[in-house]
Protein backbone atom coordinates (compact mmCIF):
# COMPACT_ATOMS: atom_id res chain seq x y z
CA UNK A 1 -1.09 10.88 0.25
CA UNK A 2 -3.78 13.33 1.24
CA UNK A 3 -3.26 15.66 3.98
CA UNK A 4 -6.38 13.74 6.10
CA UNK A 5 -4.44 10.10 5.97
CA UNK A 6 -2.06 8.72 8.65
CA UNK A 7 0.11 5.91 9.06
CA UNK A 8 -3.34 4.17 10.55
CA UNK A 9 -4.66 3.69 6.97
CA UNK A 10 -2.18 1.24 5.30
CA UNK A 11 -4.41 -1.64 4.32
CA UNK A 12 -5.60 -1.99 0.53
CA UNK A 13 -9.26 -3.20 -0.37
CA UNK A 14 -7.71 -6.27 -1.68
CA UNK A 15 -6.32 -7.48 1.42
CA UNK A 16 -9.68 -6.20 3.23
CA UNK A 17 -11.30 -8.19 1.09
CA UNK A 18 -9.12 -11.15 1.89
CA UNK A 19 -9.57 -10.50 5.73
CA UNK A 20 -12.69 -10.09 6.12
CA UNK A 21 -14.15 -12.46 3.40
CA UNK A 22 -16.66 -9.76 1.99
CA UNK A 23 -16.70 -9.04 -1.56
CA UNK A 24 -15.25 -5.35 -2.75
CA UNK A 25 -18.63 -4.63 -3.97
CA UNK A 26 -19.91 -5.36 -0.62
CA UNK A 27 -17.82 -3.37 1.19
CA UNK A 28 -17.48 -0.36 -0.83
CA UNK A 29 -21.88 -0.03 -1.17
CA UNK A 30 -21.73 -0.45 2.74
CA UNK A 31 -19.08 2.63 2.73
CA UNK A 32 -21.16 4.73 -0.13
CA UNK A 33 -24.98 4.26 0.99
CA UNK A 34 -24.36 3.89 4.75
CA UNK A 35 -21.60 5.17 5.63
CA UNK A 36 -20.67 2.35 7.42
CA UNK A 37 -16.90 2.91 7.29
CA UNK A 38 -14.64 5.87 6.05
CA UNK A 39 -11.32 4.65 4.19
CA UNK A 40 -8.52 7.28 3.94
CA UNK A 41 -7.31 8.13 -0.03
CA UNK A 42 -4.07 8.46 -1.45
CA UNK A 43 -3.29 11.12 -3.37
CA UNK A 44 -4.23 8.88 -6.78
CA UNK A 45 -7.61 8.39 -4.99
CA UNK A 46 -6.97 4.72 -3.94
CA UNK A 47 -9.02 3.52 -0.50
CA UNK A 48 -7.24 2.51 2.08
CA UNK A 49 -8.30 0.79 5.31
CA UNK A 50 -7.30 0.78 8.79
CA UNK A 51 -7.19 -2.32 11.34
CA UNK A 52 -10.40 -0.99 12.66
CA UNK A 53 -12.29 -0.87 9.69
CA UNK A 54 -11.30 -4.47 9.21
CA UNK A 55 -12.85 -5.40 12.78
CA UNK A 56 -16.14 -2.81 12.31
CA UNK A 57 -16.54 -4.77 9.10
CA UNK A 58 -15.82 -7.95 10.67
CA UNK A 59 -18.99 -7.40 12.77
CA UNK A 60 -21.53 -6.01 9.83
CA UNK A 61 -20.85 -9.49 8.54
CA UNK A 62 -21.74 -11.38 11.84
CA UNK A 63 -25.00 -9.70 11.77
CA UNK A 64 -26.07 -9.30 8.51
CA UNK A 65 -25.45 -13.22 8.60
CA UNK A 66 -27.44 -13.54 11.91
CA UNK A 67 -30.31 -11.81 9.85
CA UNK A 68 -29.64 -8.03 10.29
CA UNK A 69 -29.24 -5.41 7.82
CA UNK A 70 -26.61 -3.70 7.36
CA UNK A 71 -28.83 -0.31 7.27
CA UNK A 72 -29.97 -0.83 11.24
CA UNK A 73 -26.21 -1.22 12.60
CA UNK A 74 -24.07 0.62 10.00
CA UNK A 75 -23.99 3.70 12.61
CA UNK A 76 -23.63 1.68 15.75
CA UNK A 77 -20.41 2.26 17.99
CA UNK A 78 -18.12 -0.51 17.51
CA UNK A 79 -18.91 -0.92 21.24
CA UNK A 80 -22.55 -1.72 20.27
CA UNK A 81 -21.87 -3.64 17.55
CA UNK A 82 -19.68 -6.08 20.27
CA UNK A 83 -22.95 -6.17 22.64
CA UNK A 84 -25.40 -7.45 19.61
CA UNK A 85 -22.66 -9.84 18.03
CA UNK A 86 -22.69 -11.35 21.40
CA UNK A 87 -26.84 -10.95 21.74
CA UNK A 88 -26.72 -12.96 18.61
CA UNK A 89 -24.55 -15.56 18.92
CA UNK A 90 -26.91 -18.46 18.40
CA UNK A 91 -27.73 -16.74 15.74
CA UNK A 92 -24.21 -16.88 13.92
CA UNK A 93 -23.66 -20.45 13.44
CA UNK A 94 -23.55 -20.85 9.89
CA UNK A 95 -25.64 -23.76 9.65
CA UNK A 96 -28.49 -21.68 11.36
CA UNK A 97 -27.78 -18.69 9.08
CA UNK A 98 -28.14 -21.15 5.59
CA UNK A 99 -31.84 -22.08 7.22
CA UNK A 100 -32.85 -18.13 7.58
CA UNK A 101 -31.13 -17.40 4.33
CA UNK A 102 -30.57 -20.15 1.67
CA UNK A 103 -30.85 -19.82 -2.34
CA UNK A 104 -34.76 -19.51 -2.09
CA UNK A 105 -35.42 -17.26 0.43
CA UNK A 106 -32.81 -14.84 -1.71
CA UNK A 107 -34.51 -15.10 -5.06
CA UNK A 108 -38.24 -14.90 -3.38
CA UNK A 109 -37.53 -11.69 -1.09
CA UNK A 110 -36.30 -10.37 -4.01
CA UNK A 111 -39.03 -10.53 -6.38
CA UNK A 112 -41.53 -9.77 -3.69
CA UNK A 113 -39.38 -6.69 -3.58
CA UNK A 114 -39.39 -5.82 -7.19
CA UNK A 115 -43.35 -6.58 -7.04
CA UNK A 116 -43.24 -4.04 -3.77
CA UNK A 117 -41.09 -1.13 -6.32
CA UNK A 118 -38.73 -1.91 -3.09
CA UNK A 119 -35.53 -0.55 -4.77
CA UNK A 120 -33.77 -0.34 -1.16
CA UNK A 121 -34.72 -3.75 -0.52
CA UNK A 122 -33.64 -5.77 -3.70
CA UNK A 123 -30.17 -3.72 -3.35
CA UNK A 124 -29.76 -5.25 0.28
CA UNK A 125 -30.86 -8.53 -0.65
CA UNK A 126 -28.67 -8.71 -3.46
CA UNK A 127 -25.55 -7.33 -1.13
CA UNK A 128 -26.90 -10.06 1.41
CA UNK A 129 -26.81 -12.98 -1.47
CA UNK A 130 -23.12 -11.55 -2.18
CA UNK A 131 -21.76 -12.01 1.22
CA UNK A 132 -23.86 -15.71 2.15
CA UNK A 133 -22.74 -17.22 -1.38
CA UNK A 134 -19.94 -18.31 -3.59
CA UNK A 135 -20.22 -16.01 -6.63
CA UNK A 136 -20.97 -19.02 -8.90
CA UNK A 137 -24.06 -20.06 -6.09
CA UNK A 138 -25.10 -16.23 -6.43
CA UNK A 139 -24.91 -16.04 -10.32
CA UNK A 140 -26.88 -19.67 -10.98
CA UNK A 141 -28.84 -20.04 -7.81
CA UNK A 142 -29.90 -16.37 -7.73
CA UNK A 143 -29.57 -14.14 -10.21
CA UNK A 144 -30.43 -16.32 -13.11
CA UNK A 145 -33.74 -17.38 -12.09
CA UNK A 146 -34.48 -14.23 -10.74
CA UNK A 147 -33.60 -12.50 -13.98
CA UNK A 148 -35.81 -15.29 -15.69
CA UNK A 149 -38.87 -15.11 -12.99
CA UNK A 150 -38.56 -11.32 -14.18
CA UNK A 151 -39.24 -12.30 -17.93
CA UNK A 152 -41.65 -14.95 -17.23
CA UNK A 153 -43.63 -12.40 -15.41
CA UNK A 154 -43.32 -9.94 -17.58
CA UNK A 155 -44.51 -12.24 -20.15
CA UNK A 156 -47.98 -13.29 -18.32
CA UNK A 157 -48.75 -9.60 -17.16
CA UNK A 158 -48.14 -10.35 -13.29
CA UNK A 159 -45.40 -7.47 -13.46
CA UNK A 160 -45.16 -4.59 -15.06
CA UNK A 161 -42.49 -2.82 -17.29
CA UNK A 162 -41.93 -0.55 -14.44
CA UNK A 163 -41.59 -3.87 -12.08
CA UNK A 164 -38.55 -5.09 -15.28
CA UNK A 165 -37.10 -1.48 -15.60
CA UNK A 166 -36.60 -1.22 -11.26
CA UNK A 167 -34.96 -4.66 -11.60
CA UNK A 168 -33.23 -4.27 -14.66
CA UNK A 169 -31.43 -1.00 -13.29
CA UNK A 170 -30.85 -2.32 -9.96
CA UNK A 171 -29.17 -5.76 -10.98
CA UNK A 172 -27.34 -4.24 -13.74
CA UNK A 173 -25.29 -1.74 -11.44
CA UNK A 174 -25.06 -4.16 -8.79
CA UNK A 175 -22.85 -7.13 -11.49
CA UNK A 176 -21.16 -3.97 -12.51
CA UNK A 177 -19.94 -3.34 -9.05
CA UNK A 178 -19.57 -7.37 -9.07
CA UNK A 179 -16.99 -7.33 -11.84
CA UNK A 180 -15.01 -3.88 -10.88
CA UNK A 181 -14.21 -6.05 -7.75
CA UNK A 182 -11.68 -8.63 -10.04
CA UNK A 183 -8.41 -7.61 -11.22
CA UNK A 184 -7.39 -9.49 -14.18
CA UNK A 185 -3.76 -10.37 -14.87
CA UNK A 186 -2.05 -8.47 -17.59
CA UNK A 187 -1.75 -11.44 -19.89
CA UNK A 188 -5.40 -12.17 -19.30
CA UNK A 189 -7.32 -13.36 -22.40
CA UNK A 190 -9.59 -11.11 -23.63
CA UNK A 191 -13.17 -11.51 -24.41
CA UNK A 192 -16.24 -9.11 -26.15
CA UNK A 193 -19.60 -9.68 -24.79
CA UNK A 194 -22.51 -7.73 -26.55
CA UNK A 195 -26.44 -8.48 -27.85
CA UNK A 196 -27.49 -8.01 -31.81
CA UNK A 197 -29.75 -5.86 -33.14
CA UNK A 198 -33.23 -6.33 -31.82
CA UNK A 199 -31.95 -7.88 -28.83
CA UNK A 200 -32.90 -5.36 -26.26
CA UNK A 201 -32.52 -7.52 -23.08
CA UNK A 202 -28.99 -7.32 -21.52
CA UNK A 203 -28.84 -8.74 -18.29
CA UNK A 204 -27.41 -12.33 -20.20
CA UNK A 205 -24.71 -10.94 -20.96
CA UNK A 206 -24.20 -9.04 -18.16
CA UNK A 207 -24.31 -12.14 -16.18
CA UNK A 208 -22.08 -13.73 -18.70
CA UNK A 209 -19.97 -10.42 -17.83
CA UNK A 210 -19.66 -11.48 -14.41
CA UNK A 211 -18.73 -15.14 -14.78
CA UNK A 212 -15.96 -14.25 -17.79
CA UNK A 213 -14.17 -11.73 -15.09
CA UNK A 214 -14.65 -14.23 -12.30
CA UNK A 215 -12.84 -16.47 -14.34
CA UNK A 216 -9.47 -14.70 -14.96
CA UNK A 217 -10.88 -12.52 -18.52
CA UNK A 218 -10.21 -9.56 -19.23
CA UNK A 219 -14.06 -8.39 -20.66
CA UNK A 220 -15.37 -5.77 -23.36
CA UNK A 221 -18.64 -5.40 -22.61
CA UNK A 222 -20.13 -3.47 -25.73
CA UNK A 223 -23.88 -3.76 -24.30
CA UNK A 224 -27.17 -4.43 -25.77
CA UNK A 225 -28.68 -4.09 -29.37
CA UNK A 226 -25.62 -3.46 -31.66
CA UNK A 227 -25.38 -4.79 -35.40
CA UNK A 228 -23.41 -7.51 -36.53
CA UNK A 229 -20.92 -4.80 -38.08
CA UNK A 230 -20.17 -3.27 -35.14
CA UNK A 231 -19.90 -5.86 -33.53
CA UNK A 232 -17.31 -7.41 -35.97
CA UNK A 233 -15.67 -4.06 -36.13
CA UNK A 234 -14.63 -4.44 -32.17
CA UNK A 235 -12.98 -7.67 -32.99
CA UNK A 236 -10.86 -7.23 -35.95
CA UNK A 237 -9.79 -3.92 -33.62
CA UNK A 238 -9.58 -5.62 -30.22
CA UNK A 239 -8.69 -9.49 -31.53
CA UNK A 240 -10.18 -10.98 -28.62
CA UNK A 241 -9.68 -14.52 -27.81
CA UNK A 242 -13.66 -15.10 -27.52
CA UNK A 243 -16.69 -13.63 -28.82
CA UNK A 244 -20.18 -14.14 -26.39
CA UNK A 245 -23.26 -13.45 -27.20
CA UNK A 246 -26.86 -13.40 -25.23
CA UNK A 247 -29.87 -14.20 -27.41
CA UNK A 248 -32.86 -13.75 -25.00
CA UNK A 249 -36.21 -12.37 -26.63
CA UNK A 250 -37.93 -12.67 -29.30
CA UNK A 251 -36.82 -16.81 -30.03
CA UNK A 252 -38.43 -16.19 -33.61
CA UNK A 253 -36.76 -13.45 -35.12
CA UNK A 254 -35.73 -13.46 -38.28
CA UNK A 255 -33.21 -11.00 -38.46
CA UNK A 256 -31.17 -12.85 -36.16
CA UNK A 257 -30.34 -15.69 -38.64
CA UNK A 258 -29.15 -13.21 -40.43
CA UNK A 259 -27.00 -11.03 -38.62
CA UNK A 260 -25.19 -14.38 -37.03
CA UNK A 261 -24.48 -15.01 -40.49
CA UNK A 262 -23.45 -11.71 -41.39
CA UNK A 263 -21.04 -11.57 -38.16
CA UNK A 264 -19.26 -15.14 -38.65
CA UNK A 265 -18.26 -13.72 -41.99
CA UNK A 266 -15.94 -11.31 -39.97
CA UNK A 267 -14.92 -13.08 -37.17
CA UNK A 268 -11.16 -13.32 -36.86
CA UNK A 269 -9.47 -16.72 -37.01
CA UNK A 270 -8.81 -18.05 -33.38
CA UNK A 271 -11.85 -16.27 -32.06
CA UNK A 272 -14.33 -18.50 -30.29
CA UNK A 273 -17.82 -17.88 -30.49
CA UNK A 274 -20.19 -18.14 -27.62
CA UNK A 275 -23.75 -17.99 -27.45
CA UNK A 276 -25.94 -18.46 -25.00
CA UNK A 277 -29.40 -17.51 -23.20
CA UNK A 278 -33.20 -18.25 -23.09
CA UNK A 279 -33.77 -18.57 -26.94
CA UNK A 280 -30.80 -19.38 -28.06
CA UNK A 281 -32.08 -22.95 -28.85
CA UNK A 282 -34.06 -21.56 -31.15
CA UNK A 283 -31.04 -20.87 -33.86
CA UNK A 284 -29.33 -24.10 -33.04
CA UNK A 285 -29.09 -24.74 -37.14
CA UNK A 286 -27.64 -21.41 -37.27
CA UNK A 287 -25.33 -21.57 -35.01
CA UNK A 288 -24.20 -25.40 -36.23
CA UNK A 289 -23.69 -24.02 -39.60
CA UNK A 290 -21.52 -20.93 -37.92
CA UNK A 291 -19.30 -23.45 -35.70
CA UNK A 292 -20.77 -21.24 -32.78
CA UNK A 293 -20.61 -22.98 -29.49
CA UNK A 294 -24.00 -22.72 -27.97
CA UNK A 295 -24.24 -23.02 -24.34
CA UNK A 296 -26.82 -24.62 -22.14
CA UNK A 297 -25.89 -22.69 -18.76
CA UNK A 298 -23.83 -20.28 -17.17
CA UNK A 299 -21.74 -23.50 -15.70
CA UNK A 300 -21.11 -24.52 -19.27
CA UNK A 301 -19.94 -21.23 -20.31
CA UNK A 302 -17.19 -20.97 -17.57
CA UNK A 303 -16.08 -24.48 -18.08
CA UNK A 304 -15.80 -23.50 -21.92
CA UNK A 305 -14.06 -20.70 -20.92
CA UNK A 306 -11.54 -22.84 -18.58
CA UNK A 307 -11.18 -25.19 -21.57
CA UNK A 308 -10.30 -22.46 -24.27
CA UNK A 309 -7.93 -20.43 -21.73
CA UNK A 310 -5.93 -23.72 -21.79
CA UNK A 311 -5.50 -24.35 -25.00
């Protein structure tokens, strides 16, 4: 181990994660934008925790539940921290905390802070959802709409591309550091998750991302805007057990008729293919002539994905 540890730091994120009930992408943004708690390293650069990090963090949850953020009591003595959890004690019963923050106070705070170019904001509100929610409540209730409030608006001209870029960047990092948080068995099925050509819009499948790893995958993500070949090139290499795709704008093109065509001419036998997103209606016959399974929601997906792993 480094030369800085001691026999103090012996706890792994995992089991912070389990004692604490805070996500690993929770804790570590608390540790890298506020400094909120300093793990030791091992000498492969592993974090690990001591039994008062586990309290301290303990306490951020209290009060980030009681309506605090995290950015006003990261610093505070673990002294202080005891005098406001106890302040604040009405405030902590959890059926309290679901009336100040439910589903629909999440999703509008956060668009009123993409409107605001509130970058800070949406990143705490986001961490906030994260900690109040079950990943699947966070992914459906939150994120989704959000992500489609974000194209609707973008749509009528009541945001800007600047408004979808901010929002874009923050919520992609932030189901990045969602999905570095699983660890997937080493017999986990595997599963590519990509856009075609023209499809410039990622955050689908990003989503999708999330859910596959929450779900036990083990996930390629090759990102947005590839062609069919490529695309069919990763799975004759990889050979994954499930293809998913995330058709979201334009519902009309052309091209994509094609290039689904074009990829389900490649796929390898036992691989599943998914597709999914706002316009994926739109190639239904397509995707009935393919044998592609087209989903209606996120919920669908990861019971599809439940189904398959069984078989």
């Amino acid at each position: 181990m480094l030369a800085s540890m001691n026999e103090d730091y012996i706890y792994p994120i995992n089991v912070v994660v389990n004692k604490t009930g805070l996500t690993a992408h929770v804790i570590r943004a608390w540790e890298k934008r506020y400094n909120a708690i300093e793990p030791g390293r091992t000498d492969t650069n592993r974090r690990l925790y001591r039994e008062k990090d586990i309290y301290r963090l303990k306490l951020f949850s209290k009060l980030t539940k009681s309506g605090h953020s995290i950015s006003t009591v990261a610093n505070l003595t673990t002294e202080d921290l005891e005098k406001l959890v106890s302040e604040n004690e009405e405030k902590l019963d959890t059926n309290s905390t679901r009336e100040i923050w439910n589903k629909n106070s999440f999703l509008s705070v956060g668009m009123q802070s993409i409107e605001d170019l509130d970058e800070k904001r949406l990143e705490e509100i986001l961490s906030r959802a994260s900690v109040e929610l079950s990943q699947p409540e966070l992914i459906q209730e939150v994120l989704i709409p959000m992500i489609r409030k974000i194209g609707d608006n973008w749509k009528t001209g009541s945001l800007r591309i600047y408004h979808e870029h901010l929002a874009s960047e923050v919520i992609r990092t932030f189901l990045a550091n969602l999905r570095s948080g699983f660890k997937f068995e080493a017999n986990a099925p595997q599963i590519i998750i990509a856009t075609l050509s023209g499809q410039m819009h990622e955050l689908g499948a990003l989503v999708a991302a999330s859910a596959a790893t929450s779900e036990g995958w083990r996930v390629t993500y090759l990102g947005s805007n590839l062609p069919a070949e490529e695309i069919a090139a990763a799975v004759q290499y990889s050979k994954p057990k499930a293809l998913a795709l995330s058709l979201v704008y334009p519902p009309d093109d052309p091209k994509i008729n094609n290039e689904l065509l074009k990829l389900s001419k490649h796929l390898e036998n036992g691989t599943t293919l998914f597709v999914g997103g706002h316009s994926a209606e739109s190639y239904a016959e397509t995707l009935a002539g393919i044998n592609a399974h087209l989903l209606l929601d996120i919920n669908d997906f990861r019971n599809e994905l439940v189904k398959i792993r069984k078989k």
